[in-house]
C-alpha atoms as a PDB file:
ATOM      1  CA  UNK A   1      14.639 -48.058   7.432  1.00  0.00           C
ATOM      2  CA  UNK A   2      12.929 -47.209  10.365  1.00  0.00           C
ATOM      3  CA  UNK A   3      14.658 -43.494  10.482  1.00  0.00           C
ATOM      4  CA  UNK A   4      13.448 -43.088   7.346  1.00  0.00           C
ATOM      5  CA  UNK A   5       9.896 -43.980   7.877  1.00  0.00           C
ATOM      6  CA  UNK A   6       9.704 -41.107  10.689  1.00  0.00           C
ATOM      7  CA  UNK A   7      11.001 -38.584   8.645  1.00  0.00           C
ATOM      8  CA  UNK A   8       8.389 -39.344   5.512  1.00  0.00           C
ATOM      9  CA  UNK A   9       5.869 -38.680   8.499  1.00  0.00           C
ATOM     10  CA  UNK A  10       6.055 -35.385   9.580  1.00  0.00           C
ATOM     11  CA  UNK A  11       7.519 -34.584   5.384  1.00  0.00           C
ATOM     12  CA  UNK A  12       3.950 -35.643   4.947  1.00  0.00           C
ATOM     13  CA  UNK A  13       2.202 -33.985   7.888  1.00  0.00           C
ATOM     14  CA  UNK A  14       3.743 -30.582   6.571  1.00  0.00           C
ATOM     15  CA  UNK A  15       2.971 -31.714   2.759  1.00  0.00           C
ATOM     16  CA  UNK A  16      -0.874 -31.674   3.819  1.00  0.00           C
ATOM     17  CA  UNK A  17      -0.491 -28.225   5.609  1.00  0.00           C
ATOM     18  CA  UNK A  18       0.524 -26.650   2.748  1.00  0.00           C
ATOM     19  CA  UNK A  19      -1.248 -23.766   1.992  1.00  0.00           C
ATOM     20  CA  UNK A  20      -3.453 -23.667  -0.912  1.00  0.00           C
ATOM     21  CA  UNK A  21      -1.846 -20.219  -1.777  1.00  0.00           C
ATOM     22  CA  UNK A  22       1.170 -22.339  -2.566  1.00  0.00           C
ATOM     23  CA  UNK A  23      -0.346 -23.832  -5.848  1.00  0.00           C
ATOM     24  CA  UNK A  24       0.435 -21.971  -9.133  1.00  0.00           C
ATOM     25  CA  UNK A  25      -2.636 -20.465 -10.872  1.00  0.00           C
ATOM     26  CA  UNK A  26      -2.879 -23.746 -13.082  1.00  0.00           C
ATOM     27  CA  UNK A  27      -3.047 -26.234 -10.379  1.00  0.00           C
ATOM     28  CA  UNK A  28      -6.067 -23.835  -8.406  1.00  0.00           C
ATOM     29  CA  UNK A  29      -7.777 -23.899 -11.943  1.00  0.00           C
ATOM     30  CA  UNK A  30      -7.420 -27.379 -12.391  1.00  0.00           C
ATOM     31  CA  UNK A  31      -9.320 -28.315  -9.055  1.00  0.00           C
ATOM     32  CA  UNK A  32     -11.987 -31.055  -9.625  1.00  0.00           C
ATOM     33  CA  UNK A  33     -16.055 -29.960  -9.418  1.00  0.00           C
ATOM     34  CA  UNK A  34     -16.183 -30.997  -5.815  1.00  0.00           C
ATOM     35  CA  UNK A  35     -13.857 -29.196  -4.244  1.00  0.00           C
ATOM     36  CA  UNK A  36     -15.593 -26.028  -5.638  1.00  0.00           C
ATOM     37  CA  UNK A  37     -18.484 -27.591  -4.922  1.00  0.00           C
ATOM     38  CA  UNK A  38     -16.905 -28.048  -1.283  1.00  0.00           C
ATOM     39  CA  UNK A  39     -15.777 -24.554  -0.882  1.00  0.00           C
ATOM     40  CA  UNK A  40     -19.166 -23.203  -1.616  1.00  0.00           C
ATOM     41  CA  UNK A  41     -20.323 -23.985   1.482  1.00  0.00           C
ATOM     42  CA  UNK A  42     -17.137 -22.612   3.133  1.00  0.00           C
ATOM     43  CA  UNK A  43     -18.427 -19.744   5.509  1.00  0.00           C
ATOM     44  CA  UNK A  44     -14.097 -18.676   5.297  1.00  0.00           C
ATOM     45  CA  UNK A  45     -14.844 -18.511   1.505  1.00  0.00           C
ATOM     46  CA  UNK A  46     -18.169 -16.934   1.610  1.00  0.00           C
ATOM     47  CA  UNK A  47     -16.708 -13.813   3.518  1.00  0.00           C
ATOM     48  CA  UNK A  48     -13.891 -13.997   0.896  1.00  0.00           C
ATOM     49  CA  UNK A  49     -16.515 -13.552  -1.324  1.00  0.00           C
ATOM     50  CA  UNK A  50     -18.124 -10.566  -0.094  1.00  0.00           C
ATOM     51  CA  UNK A  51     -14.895  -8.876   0.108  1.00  0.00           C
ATOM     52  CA  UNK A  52     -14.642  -9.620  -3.605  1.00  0.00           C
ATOM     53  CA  UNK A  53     -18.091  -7.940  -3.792  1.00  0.00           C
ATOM     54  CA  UNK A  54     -17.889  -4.978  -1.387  1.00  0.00           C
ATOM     55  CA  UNK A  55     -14.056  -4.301  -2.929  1.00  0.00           C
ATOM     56  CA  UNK A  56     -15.738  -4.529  -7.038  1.00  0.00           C
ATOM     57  CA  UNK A  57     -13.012  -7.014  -7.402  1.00  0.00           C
ATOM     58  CA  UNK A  58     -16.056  -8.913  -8.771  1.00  0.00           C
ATOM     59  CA  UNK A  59     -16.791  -6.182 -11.078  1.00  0.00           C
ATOM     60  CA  UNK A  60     -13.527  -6.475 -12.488  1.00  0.00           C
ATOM     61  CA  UNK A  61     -13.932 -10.110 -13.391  1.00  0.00           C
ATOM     62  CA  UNK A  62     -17.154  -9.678 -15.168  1.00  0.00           C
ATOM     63  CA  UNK A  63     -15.622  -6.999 -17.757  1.00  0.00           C
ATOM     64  CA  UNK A  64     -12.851  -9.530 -17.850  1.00  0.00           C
ATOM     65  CA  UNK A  65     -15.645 -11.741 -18.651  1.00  0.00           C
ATOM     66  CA  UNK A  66     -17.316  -9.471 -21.321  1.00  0.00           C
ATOM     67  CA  UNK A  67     -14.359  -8.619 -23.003  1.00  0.00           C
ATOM     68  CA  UNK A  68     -13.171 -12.549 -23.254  1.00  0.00           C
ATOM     69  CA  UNK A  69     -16.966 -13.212 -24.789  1.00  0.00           C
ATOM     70  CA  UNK A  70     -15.978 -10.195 -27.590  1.00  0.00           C
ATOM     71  CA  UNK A  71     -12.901 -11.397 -27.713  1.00  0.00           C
ATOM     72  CA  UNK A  72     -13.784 -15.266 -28.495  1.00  0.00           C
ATOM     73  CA  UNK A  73     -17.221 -13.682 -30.733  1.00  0.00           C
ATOM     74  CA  UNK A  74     -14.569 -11.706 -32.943  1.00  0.00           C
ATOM     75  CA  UNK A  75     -11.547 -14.440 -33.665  1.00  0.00           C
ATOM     76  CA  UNK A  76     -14.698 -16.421 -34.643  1.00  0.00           C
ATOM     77  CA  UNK A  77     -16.392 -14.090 -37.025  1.00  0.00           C
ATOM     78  CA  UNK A  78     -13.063 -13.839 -39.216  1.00  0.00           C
ATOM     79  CA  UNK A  79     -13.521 -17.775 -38.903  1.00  0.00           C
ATOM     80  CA  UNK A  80     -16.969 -17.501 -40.700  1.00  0.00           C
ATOM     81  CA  UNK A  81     -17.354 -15.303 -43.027  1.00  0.00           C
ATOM     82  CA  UNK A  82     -20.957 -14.652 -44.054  1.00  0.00           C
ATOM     83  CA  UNK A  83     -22.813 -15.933 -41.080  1.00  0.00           C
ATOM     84  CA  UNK A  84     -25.937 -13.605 -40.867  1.00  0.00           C
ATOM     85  CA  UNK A  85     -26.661 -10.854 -37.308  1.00  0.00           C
ATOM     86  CA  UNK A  86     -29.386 -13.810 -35.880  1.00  0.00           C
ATOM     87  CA  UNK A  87     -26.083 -16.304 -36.188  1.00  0.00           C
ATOM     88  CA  UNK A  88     -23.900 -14.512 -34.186  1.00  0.00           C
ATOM     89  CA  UNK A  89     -26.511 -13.102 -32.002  1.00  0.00           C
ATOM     90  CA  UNK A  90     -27.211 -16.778 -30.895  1.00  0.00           C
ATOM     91  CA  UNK A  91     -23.975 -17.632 -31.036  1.00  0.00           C
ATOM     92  CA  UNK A  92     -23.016 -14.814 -28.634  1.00  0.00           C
ATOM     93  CA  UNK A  93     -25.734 -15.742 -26.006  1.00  0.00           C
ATOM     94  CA  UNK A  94     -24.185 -19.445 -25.833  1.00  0.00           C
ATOM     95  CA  UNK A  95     -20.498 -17.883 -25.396  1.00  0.00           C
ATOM     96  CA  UNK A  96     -21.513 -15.947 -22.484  1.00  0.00           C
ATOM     97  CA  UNK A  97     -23.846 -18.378 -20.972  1.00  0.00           C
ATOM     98  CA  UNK A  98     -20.807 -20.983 -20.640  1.00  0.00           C
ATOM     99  CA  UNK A  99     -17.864 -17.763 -19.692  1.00  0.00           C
ATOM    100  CA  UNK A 100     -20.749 -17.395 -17.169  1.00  0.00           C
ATOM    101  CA  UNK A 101     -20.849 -20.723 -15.754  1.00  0.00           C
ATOM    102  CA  UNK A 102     -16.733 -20.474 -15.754  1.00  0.00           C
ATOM    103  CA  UNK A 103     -16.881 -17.392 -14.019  1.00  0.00           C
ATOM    104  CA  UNK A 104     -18.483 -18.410 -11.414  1.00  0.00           C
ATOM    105  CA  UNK A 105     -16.370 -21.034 -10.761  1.00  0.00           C
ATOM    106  CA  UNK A 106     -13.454 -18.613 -11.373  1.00  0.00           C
ATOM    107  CA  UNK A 107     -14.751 -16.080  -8.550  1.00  0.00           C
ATOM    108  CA  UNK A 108     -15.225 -18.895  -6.517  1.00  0.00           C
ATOM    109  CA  UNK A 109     -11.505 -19.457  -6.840  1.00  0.00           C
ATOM    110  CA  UNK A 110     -10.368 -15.839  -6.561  1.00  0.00           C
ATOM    111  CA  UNK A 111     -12.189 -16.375  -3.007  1.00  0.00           C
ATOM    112  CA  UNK A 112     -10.135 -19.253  -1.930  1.00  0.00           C
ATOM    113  CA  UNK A 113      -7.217 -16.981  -2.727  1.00  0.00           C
ATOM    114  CA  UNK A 114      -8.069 -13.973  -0.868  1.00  0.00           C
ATOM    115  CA  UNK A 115      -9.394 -16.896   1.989  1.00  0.00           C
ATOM    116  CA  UNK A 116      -5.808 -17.990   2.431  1.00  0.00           C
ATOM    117  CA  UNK A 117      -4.114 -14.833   3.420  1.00  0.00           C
ATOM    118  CA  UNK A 118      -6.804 -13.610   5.374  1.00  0.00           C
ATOM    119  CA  UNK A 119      -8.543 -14.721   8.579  1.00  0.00           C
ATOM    120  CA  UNK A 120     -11.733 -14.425   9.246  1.00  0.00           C
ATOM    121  CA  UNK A 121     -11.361 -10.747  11.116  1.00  0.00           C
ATOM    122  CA  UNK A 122      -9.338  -9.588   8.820  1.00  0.00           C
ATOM    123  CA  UNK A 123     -11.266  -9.844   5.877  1.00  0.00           C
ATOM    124  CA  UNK A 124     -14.361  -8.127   8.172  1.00  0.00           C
ATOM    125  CA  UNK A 125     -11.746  -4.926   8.179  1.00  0.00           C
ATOM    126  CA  UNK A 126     -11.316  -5.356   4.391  1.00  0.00           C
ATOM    127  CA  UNK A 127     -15.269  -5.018   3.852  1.00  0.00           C
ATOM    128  CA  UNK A 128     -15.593  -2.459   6.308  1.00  0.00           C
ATOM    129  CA  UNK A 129     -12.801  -0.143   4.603  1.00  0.00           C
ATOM    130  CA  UNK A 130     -14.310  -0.803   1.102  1.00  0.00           C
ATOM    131  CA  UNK A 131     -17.725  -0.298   2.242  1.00  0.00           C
ATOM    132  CA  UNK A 132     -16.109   2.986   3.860  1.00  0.00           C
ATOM    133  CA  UNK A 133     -15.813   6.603   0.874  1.00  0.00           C
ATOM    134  CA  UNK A 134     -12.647   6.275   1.529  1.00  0.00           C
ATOM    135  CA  UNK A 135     -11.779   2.627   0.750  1.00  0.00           C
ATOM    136  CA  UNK A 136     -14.407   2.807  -2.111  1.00  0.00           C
ATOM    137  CA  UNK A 137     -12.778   5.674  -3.700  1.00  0.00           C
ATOM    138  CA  UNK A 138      -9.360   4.122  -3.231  1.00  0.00           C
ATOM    139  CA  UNK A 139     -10.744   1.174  -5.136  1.00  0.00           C
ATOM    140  CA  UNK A 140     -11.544   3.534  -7.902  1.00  0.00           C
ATOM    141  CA  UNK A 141      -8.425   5.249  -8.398  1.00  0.00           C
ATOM    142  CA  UNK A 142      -6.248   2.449  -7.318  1.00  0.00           C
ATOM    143  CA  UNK A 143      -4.845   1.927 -10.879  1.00  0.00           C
ATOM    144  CA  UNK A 144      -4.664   5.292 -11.760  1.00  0.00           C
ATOM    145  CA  UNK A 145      -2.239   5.895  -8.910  1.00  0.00           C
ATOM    146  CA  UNK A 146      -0.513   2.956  -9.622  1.00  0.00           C
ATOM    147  CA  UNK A 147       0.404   4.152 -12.807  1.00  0.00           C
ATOM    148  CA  UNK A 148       0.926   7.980 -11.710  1.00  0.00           C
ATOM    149  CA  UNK A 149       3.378   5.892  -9.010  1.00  0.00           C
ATOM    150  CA  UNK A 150       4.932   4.143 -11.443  1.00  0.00           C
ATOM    151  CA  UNK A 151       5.667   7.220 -13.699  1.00  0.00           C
ATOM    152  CA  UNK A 152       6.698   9.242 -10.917  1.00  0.00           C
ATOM    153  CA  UNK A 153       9.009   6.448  -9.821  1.00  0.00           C
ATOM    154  CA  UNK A 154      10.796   6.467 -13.230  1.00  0.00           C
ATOM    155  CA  UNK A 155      10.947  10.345 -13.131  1.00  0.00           C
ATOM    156  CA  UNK A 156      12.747  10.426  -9.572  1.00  0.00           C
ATOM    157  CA  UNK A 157      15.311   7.773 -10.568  1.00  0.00           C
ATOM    158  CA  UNK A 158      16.526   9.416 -13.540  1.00  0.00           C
ATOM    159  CA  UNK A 159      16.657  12.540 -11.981  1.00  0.00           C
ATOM    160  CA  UNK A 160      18.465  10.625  -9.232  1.00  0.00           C
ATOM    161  CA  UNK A 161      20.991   8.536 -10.455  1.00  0.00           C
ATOM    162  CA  UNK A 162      23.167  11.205 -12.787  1.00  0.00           C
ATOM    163  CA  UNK A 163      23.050  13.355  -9.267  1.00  0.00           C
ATOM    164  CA  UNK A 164      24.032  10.154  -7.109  1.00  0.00           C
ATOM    165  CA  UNK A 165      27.093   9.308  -9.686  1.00  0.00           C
ATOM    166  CA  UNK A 166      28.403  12.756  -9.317  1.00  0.00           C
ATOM    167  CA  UNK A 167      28.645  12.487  -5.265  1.00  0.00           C
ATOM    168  CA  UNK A 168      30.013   9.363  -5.481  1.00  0.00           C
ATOM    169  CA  UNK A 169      32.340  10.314  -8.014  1.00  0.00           C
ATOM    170  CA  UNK A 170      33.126  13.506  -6.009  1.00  0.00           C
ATOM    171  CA  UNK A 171      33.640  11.235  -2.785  1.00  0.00           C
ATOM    172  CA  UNK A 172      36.091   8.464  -3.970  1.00  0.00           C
ATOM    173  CA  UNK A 173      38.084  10.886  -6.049  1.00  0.00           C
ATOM    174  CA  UNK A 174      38.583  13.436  -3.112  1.00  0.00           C
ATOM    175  CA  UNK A 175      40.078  10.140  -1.502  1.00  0.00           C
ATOM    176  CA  UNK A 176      42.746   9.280  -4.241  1.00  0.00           C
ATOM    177  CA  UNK A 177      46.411   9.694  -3.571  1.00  0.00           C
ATOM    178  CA  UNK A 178      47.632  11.158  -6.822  1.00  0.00           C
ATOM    179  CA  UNK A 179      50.009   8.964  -8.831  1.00  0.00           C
ATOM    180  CA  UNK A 180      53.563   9.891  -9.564  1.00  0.00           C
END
């Protein structure tokens, strides 16, 4: 009994170092008011933050945002037929207002994130490179060459792998005894 009580210790001691990067999306979504409340005053999490600033990563939530308030104003209006423009014009203010209070929470989130798998220096070379033309053009085109990657990725491995059967074909059939 007593061997067992000393290894629950340190299983525990290593439990509560855990990194929060280990928790799946749901379970960082699902953390109670004050924690975020908590991490707010983080100064870890505030640079996290204006990396998320100086990078646009921010930007990219809020059209996130904006398209999730069209998104939720349109599956609604084929709900309610007939509702007049001031309707959904009010209705449309309150649906952003409370993605807005979400998001914030949300970015606050996004901050622990980026907080866990980078110290404190290295997120002060992340904002310097995205505050560089360099990093903040990279941050532009980033998806574009993703997707140019990606395509030219698929390209080189068909062209590859007819050309790479052939050799190897070529290879184990120049070491083949023939049969009698």
């Amino acid at each position: 009994m007593k061997a067992l009580r000393f290894i629950s210790v340190p299983i525990l001691f290593l439990a509560a170092l855990t990194p929060s990067f280990a928790q799946t999306p749901e379970q960082l979504l699902a953390q109670p008011p004050e924690k975020l409340a908590a991490l707010k005053t983080d100064p870890h999490i505030a640079k996290a933050m204006k990396f998320l600033q100086t990078s646009d990563s921010l930007g990219a939530v809020l059209q996130k945002a904006d398209a999730l308030v069209d998104r939720v104003v349109l599956e609604e209006t084929h709900s309610h037929p007939g509702q007049t423009a001031l309707f959904w014009n009010g209705f449309r203010a309150n649906v952003r207002a409370q993605i807005q209070s979400e998001t914030d929470d949300f970015v606050l989130i996004s901050a622990q994130l980026y907080a866990t798998h980078f110290t404190d220096a290295e997120l002060d070379q992340l904002i310097a490179f995205y505050s560089s033309g360099v990093g903040a053009k990279y941050f532009r085109i980033r998806e574009q060459l993703d997707n140019q990657e990606t395509e030219l990725a698929s390209a080189w491995s068909n062209q590859l792998a007819p050309k790479v059967l052939e050799e190897v074909h070529a290879k184990m059939g120049a070491g083949k005894r023939p049969t009698p």
